[in-house]
Every structure is written in structure tokens, then in C-alpha cells.
Protein backbone atom coordinates (compact mmCIF):
# COMPACT_ATOMS: atom_id res chain seq x y z
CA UNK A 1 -12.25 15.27 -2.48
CA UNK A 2 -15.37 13.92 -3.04
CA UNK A 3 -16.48 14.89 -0.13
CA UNK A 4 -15.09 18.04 -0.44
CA UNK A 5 -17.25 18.70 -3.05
CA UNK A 6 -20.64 17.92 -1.52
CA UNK A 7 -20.55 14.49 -2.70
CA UNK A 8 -24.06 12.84 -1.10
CA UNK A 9 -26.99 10.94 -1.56
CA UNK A 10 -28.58 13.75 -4.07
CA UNK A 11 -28.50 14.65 -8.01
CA UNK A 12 -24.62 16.07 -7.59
CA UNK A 13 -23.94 12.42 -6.69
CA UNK A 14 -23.35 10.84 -10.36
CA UNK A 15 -21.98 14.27 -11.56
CA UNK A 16 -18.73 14.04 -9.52
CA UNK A 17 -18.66 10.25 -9.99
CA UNK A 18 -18.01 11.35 -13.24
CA UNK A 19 -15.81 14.32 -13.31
CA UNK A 20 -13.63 12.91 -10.67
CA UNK A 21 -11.75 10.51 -12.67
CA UNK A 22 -11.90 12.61 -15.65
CA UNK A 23 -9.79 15.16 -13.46
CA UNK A 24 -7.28 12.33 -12.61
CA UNK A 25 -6.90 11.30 -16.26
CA UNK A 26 -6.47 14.97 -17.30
CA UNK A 27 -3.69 15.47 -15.00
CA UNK A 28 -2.05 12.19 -15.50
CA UNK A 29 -2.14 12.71 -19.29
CA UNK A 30 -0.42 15.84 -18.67
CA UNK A 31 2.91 14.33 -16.84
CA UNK A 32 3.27 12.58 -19.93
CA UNK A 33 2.75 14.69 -22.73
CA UNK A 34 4.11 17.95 -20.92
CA UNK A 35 7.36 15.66 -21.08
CA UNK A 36 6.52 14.25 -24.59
CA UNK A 37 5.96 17.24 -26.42
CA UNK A 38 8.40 19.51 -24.47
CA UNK A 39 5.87 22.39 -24.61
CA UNK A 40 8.11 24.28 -22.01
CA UNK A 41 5.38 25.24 -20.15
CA UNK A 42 6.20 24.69 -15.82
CA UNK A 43 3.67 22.34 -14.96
CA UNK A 44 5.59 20.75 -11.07
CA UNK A 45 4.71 17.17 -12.17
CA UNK A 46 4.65 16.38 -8.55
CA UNK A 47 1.32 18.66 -8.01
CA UNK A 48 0.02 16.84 -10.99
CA UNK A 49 0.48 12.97 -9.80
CA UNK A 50 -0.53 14.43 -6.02
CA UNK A 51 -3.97 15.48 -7.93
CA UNK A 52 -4.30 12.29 -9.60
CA UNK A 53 -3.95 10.20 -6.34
CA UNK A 54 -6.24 12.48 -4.25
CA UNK A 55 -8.74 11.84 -6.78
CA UNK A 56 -8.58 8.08 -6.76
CA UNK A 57 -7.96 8.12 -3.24
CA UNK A 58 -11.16 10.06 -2.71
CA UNK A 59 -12.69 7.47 -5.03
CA UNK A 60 -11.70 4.32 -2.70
CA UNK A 61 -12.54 5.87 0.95
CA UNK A 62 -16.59 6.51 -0.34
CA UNK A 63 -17.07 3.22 -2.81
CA UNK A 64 -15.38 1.23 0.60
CA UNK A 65 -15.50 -2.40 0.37
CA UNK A 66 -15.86 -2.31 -3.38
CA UNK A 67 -12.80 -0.69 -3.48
CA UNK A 68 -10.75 -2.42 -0.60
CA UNK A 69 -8.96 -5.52 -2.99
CA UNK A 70 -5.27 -5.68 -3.22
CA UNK A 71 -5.04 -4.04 -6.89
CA UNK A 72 -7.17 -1.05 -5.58
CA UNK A 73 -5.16 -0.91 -2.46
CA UNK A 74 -1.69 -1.29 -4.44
CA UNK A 75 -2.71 1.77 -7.02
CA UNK A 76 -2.78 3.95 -3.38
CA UNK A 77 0.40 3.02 -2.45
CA UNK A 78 2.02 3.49 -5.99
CA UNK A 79 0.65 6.91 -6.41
CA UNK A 80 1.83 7.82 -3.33
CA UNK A 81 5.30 7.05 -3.64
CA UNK A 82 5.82 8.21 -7.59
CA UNK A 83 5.14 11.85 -6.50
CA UNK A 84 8.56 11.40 -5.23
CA UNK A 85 9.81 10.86 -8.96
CA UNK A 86 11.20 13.08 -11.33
CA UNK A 87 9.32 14.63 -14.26
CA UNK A 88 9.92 13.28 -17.38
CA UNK A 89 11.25 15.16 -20.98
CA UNK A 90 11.72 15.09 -23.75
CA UNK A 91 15.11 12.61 -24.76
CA UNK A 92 17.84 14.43 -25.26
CA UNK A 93 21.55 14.51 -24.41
CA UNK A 94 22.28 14.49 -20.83
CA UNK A 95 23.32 17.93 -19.65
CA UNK A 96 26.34 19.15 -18.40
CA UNK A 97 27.04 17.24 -14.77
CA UNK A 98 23.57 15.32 -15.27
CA UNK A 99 23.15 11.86 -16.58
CA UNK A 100 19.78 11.14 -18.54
CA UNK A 101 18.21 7.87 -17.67
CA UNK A 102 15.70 6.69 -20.85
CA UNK A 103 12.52 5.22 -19.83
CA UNK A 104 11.03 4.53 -22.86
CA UNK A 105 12.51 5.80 -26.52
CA UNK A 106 11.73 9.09 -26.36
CA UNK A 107 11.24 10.06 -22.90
CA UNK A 108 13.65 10.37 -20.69
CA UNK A 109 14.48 11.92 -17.08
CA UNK A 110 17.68 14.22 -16.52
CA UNK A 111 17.41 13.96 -12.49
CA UNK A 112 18.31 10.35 -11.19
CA UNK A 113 15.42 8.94 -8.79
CA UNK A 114 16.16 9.05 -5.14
CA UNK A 115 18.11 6.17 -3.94
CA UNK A 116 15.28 5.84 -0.91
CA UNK A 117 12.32 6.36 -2.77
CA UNK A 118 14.06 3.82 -5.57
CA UNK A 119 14.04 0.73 -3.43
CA UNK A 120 10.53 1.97 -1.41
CA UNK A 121 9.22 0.89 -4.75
CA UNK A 122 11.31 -2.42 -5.18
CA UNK A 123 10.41 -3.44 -1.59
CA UNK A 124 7.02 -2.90 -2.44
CA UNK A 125 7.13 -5.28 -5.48
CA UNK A 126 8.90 -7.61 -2.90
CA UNK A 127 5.78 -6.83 -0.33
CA UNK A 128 3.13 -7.51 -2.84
CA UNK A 129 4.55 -11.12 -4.59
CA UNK A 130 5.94 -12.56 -0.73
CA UNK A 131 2.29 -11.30 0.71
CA UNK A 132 0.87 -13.13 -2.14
CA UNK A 133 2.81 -16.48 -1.55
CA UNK A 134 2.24 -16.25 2.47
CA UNK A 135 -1.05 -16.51 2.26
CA UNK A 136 -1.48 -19.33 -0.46
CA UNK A 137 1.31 -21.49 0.62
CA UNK A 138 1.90 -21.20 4.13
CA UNK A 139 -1.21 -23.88 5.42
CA UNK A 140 -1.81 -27.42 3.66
CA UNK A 141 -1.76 -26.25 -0.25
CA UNK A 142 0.01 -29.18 -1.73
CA UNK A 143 -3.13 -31.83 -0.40
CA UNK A 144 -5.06 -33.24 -3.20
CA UNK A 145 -2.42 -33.77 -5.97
CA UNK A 146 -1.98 -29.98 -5.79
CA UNK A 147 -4.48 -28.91 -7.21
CA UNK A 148 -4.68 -25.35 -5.95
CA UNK A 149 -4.59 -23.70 -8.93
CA UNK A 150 -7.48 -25.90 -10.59
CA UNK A 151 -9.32 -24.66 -7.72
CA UNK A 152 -8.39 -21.31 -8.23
CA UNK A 153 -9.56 -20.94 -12.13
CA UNK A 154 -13.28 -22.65 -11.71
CA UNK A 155 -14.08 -20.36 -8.22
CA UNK A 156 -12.54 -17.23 -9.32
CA UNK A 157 -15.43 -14.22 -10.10
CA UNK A 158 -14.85 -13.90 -13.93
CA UNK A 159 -12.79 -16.82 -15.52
CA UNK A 160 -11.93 -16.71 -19.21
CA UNK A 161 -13.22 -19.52 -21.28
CA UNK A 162 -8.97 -20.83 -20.94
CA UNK A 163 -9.55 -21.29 -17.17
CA UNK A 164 -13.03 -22.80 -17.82
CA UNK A 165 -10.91 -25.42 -20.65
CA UNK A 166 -7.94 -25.72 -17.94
CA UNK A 167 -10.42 -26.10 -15.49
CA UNK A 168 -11.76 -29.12 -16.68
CA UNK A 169 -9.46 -30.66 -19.61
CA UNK A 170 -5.66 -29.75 -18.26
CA UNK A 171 -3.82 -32.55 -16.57
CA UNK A 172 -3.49 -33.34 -12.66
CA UNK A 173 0.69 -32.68 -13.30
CA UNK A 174 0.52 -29.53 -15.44
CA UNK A 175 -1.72 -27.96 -12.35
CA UNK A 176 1.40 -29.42 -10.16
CA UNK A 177 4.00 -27.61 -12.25
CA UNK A 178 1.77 -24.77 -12.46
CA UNK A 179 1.68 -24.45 -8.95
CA UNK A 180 5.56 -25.37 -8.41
CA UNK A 181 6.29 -22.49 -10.61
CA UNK A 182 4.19 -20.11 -8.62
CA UNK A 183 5.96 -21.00 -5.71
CA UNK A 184 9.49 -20.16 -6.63
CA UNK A 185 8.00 -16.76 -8.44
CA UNK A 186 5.95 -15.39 -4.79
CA UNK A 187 8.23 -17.22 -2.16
CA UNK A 188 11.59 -17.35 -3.84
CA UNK A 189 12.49 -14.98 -6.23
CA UNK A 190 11.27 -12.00 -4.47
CA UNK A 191 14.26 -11.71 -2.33
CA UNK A 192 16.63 -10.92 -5.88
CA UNK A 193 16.06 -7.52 -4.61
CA UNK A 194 18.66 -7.58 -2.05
CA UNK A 195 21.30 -8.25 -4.50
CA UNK A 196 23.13 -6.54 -5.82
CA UNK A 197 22.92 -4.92 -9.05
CA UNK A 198 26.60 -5.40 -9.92
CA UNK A 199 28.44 -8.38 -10.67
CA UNK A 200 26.79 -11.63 -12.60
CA UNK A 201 24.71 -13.64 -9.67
CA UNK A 202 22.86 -10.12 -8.71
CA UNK A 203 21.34 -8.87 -12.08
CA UNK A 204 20.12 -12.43 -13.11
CA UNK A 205 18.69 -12.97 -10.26
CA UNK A 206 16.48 -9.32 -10.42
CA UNK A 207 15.84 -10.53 -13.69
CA UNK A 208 14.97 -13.72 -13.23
CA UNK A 209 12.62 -12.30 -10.40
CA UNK A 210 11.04 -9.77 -13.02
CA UNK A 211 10.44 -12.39 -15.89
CA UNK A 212 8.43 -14.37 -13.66
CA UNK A 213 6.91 -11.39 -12.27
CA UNK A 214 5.43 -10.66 -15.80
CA UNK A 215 4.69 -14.08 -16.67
CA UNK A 216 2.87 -14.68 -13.93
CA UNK A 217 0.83 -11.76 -13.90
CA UNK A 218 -0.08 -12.81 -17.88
CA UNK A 219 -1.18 -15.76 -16.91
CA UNK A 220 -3.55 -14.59 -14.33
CA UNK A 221 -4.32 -11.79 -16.92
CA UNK A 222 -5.34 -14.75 -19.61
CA UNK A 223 -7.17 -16.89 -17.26
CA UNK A 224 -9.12 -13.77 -15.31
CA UNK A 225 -10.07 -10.28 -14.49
CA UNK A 226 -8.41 -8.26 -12.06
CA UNK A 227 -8.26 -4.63 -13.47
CA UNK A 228 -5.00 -2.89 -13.07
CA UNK A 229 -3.69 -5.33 -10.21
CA UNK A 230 -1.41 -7.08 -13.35
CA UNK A 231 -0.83 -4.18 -15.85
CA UNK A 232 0.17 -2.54 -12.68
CA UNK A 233 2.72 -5.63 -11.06
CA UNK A 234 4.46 -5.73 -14.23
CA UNK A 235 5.31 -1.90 -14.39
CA UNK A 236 6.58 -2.55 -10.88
CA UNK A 237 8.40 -5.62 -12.08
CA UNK A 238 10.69 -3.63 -14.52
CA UNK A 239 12.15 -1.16 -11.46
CA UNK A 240 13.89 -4.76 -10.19
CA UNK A 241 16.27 -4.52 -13.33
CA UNK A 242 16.47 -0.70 -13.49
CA UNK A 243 19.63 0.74 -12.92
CA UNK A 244 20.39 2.41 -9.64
CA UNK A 245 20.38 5.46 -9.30
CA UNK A 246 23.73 7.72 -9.51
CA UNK A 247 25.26 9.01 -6.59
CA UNK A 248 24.88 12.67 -7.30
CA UNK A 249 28.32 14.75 -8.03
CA UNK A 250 26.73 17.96 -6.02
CA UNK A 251 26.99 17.08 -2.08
CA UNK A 252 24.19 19.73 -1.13
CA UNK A 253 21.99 17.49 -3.15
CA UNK A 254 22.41 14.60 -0.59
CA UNK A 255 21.97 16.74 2.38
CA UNK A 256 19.33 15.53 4.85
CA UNK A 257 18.76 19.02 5.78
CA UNK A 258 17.32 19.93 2.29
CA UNK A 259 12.71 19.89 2.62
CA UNK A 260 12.52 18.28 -0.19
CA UNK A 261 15.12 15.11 0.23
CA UNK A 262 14.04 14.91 4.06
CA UNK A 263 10.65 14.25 2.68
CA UNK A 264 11.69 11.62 0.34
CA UNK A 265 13.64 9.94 2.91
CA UNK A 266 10.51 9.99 5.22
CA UNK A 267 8.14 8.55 2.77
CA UNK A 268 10.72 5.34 2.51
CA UNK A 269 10.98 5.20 5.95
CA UNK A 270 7.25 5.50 6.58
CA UNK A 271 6.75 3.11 3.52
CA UNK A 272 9.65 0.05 4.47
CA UNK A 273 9.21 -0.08 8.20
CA UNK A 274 5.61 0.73 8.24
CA UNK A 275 4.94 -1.98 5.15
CA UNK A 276 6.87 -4.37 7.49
CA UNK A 277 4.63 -4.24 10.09
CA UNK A 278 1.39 -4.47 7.61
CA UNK A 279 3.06 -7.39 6.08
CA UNK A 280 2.04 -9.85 8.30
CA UNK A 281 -1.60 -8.78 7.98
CA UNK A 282 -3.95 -10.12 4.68
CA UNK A 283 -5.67 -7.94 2.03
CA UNK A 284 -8.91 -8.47 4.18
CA UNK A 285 -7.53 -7.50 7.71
CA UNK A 286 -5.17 -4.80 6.32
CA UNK A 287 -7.46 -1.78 7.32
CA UNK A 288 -8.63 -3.09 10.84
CA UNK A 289 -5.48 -4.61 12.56
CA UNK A 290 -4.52 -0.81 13.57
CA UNK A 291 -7.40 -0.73 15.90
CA UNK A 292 -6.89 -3.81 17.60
CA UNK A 293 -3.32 -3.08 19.35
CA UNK A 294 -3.70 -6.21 22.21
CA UNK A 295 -3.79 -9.21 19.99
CA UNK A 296 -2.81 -10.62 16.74
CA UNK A 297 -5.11 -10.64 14.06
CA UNK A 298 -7.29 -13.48 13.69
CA UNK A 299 -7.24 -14.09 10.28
CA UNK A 300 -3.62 -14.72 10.13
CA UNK A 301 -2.50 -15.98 13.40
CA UNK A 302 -3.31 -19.67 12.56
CA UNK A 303 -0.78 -19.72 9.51
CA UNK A 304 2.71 -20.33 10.93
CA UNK A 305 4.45 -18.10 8.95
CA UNK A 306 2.08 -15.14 10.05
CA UNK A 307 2.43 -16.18 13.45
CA UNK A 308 5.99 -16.00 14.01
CA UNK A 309 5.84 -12.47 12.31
CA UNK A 310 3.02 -11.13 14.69
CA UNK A 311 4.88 -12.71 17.63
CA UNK A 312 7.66 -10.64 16.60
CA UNK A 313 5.53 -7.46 16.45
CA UNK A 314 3.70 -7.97 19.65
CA UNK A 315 6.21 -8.74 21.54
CA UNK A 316 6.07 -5.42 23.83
CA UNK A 317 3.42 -7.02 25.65
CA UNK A 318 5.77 -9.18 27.97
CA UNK A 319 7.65 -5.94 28.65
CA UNK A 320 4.86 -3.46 30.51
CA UNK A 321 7.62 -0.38 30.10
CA UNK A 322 7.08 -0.77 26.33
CA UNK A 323 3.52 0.19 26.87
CA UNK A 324 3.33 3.74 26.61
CA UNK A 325 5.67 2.74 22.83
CA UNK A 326 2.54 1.02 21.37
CA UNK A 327 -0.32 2.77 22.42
CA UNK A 328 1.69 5.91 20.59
CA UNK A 329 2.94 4.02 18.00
CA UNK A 330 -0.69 2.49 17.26
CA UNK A 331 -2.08 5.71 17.72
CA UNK A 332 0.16 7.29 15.07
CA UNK A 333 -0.96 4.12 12.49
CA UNK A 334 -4.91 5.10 12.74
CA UNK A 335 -4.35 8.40 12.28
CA UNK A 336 -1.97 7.77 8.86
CA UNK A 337 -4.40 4.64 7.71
CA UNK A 338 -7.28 6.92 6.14
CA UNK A 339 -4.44 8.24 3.42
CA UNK A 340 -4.29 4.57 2.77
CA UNK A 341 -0.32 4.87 2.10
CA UNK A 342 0.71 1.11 3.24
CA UNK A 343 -1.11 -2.09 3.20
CA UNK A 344 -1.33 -5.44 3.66
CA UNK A 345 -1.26 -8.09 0.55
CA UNK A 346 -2.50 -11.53 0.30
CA UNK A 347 -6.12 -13.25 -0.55
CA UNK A 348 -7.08 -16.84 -1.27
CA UNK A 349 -5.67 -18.81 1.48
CA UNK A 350 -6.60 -22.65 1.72
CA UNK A 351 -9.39 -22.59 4.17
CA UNK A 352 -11.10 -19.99 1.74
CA UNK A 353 -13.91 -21.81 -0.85
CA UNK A 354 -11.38 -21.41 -3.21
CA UNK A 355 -9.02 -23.83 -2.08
CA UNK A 356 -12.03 -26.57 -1.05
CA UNK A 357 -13.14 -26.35 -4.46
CA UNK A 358 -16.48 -24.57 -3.72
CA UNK A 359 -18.43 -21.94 -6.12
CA UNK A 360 -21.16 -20.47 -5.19
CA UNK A 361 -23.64 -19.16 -8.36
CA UNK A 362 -27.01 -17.59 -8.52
CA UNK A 363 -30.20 -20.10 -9.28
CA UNK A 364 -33.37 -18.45 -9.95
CA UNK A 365 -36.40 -20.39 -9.46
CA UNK A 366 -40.12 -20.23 -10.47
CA UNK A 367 -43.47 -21.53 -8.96
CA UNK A 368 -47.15 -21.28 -9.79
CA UNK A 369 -48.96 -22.41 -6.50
CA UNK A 370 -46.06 -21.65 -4.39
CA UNK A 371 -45.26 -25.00 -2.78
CA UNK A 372 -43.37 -26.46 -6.31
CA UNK A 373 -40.50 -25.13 -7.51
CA UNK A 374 -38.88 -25.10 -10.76
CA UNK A 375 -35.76 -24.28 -11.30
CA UNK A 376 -34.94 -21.40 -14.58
CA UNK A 377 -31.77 -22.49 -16.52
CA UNK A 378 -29.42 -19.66 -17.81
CA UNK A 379 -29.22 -19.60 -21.54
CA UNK A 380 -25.10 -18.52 -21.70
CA UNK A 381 -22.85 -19.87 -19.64
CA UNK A 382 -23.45 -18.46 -16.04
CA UNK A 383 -19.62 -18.83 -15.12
CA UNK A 384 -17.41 -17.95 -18.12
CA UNK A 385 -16.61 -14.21 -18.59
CA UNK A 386 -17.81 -12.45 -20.34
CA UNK A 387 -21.25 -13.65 -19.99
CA UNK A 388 -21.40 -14.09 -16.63
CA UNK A 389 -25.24 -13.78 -14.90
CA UNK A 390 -25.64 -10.55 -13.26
């Protein structure tokens, strides 16, 4: 879109910047109060969220790599697949053959979600925390005392002043639980969303999965800044202990046949057994691993974990009839990756600065005969947000 537009290197430039995300809040404002006020004016809420993410994603393809982290990345994917939702209204008693599921107190949809599109988003929750975990503990975390978490709060960009006072007063075994915790919340829990929602062992377990969903992302919330990526994990988090959606009583409904079901049924497809193949690949390598269709990616072919997946995925090369299969199928993948619908998730593995301990920070030094040096000293605190040096 911003292209579109004539979006260049001239005085329309910081003019669209602008009205760009003002046209995405507009629209997104509108799903909600449309449904809040019950107006009764026909606004097709899916036009309205496709607006909103055609503005943001027009937003990510021209900032590029300031816009290529895992929360930016995971707002693509999200807006992509809640087109596929139903509108919201205003609560009120569920119509004749409907069933109205509440949201919030007084908003409430009368259509049930589509079972596919449903567990698209779950699996995506699953995606994002097990991506997360891969990356962190599958090498050497636990040297040191495990201390990966210390780590973590002094070399991440914009630590609070808690992770400056964990950093350097909390206790070698707190860090340890810390990090024990984190574990069973990325590695373990995650898989709660193959259970069932019935019964007693299948509904703790989601919830037990989305409580330490939400904890976890407060914690990194207290201790840093990562824009939506946690306001947006935890809205994620509550679809785990949703209810599933009702099997609808009218049988056309559930006909493949119908444009608009064969379309949701597509985008899960697309979105499970595409995000199964991305899995594998990190935050960093997510957009370039497409192109490269002869060898694992680099980046994560020396964790084991990673490994065993890519061996899985590459296997076609000991079998030269399943040849013509991959150059299609990774044709297919580079033409679908500008629309930036799946991705890969995971950053800060071990052998990153992060886990050696290692910050790097900005020194600015002085000199009048331009052999000595002297070096200027910051008068806030260079590190702690939010005064950090810029």
C-alpha cells in the first residue's frame, strides 16, 4: 500500500508514514465499536481487519529489517488469520438455532469460529512458545550455574531498572528456578493443545499452559521492552481455554463446497503445514530459508533439535524422483513469503552475546591534539530504560 501510494524518497514520504497507521486504527476501531454500539450499519468486518493488515503489512515490507523481529512478524500472521473470524455484537440472547459465545461482557459473537481457523490460531500459540524454547534450550544453556536468564536481563536493548536490580542483586538459584520455570512454560506446556477440551486432565492442562503463557510474558513485560510481542502472546494465550467451537446444526454450513468455508479451510491448511515447515527455521533465517531449497539452514543446523527437523524436511534429496516436488513446492513458498503469512520463531540462542554475557554500549571519546584520548562519561545511566543513550 505504501507503495501503492507513491511512497518514495520525496516530501509524500512522512505524509503516508503518517496516515497509514491512522487508516489501520480507524478501521480496527470500527470492528469494535460497530459491534459495541450496534449502530446497524453493514460494515463486512472481514474487509475491515483485511484493511488493517494490508496497512501494517505495507508498513513491515518498506521499514525491512527494523521490522523483521518475532513480535512484528507474529502481528502478520495474527491479522491474517482473524479475518477468518466472526464480527462481533452487541450481547444479547442467542438467536433462534445460534449459540452466542461472550468474549468480553458486552460483546459477544452469534456465529461460532471455524473449527480450522480455531486451532490455526492455537497451533500458532504452540509455534511461537516451542520456537521460543528450541532455540534457547536446545545447545549448552544450563553451563554456568544457569545463568541464562541473568544474561538475558543485563544484554537485552532496553532493561527496566528490575532487570538492572535482578541483574546484579538476585541470587545464583532464583536465576536457576527462573530458568527451570521457563523451560516447562516454552518446551512443555505447549503441547496442552492437543488435549482435549473435555474431561479433567485436558482443560487443566490448556490452562495450566495459558497461566504460564501470561506470566511469562509479564515478566518479560516488567523486566523489558518488546512492543506488542507480550500484550499480543497473552491474547493468544486465552484461545487455549476457549471453548470449541459448536458443530453447526445446518449441514450446508459444513460443506467444503461453500467459497467462503473452502477458504477458511485453506488458510489452516496453508497456516499448520506451512508453519511446520518454517518451524524449524529462527526469527533471523525465517525470510531467507525459501530461497535456499539444497541445504539446511545454517543458523539452525548445529542445534540438534533443528537438525533432526530439517533432516526430516530435506529428505527428498536422497530420492531424485522427488525433485520436480521441491523445486514446485519451494517455488510456491517464495511466491506466498512477501504476504508474510507464516514464519519462523525463536531469537537468543546460546552462542549469541547474550548467552556469553557480552553487551556491547556506545563510548564517546574526546581529544585535543588527536593522539590522547579521553573518554566522555554519560550522565544517566547508559543501560537502564528509559534513559538509555541514543
Amino acid at each position: 500500500m505504501y507503495r501503492w501510494l507513491g511512497g518514495g524518497h520525496d516530501a509524500r514520504t512522512d505524509t503516508l508514514l503518517r496516515y497509514i497507521p491512522r487508516l489501520g486504527a480507524f478501521c480496527a476501531l470500527a470492528v469494535v465499536t460497530t459491534g459495541l454500539l450496534d449502530v446497524g450499519i453493514a460494515l463486512p468486518t472481514p474487509l475491515l481487519l483485511a484493511v488493517c493488515w494490508l496497512c501494517w503489512l505495507s508498513l513491515t515490507a518498506v521499514c525491512g529489517e527494523f521490522t523483521a523481529y518475532p513480535w512484528d512478524r507474529l502481528m502478520c500472521e495474527v491479522g491474517a488469520l482473524v479475518l477468518f473470524l466472526p464480527g462481533l455484537h452487541a450481547s444479547a440472547p442467542a438467536p433462534a438455532g445460534g449459540r452466542a459465545t461472550t468474549w468480553v461482557g458486552w460483546l459477544a459473537v452469534h456465529t461460532p469460529p471455524h473449527a480450522g481457523v480455531w486451532f490455526a490460531l492455537q497451533f500458532l500459540v504452540f509455534r511461537v512458545m516451542l520456537g521460543m524454547g528450541k532455540i534457547k534450550f536446545d545447545g549448552v544453556w544450563w553451563n554456568e550455574g544457569c545463568q541464562y536468564i541473568r544474561r538475558f536481563l543485563w544484554w537485552q536493548p532496553l532493561p527496566s531498572r528490575l532487570a538492572y536490580a535482578m541483574t546484579v542483586r538476585a541470587p545464583d538459584w532464583l536465576m536457576a528456578t527462573l530458568l527451570v520455570g521457563m523451560f516447562v512454560a516454552e518446551m512443555v506446556l505447549p503441547f496442552a493443545i492437543f488435549f482435549p477440551c473435555s474431561g479433567f486432565l485436558g482443560p487443566c492442562a490448556r490452562l495450566s499452559f495459558a497461566v504460564a503463557t501470561v506470566l511469562l510474558q509479564v515478566g518479560i513485560n516488567l523486566s523489558g521492552n518488546y512492543g506488542i510481542f507480550n500484550v499480543l502472546t497473552s491474547a493468544l494465550a486465552a484461545i487455549v481455554v476457549s471453548a470449541p467451537p459448536a458443530a453447526s446444526p445446518n449441514p450446508s454450513d459444513l460443506d467444503f463446497a461453500t467459497g467462503w468455508n473452502a477458504l477458511q479451510w485453506l488458510a489452516t491448511l496453508y497456516s499448520v503445514l506451512v508453519g511446520c515447515m518454517y518451524f524449524p527455521s529462527c526469527s533471523w533465517c525465517t525470510s531467507m530459508w525459501p530461497y535456499n531449497d539444497s541445504m539446511p539452514s545454517p543458523c539452525t543446523i548445529q542445534r540438534p533439535l533443528a537438525s533432526t527437523w530439517w533432516s526430516f524436511l530435506f529428505i527428498w534429496h536422497r530420492f531424485p524422483c522427488l525433485r520436480p516436488v521441491r523445486r514446485r513446492l519451494f517455488r510456491f513458498l517464495r511466491v506466498m513469503a512477501p504476504l508474510r503469512l507464516v514464519h519462523g520463531y525463536g531469537v537468543f540462542t546460546v552462542n549469541h552475546p547474550i548467552g556469553k554475557g557480552k553487551r556491547s554500549g556506545l563510548a564517546i571519546a574526546g581529544s585535543h591534539d588527536g593522539e590522547t584520548w579521553c573518554e566522555y562519561e554519560f550522565r544517566c545511566d547508559a543501560i537502564v530504560h528509559p534513559r538509555v543513550g541514543r
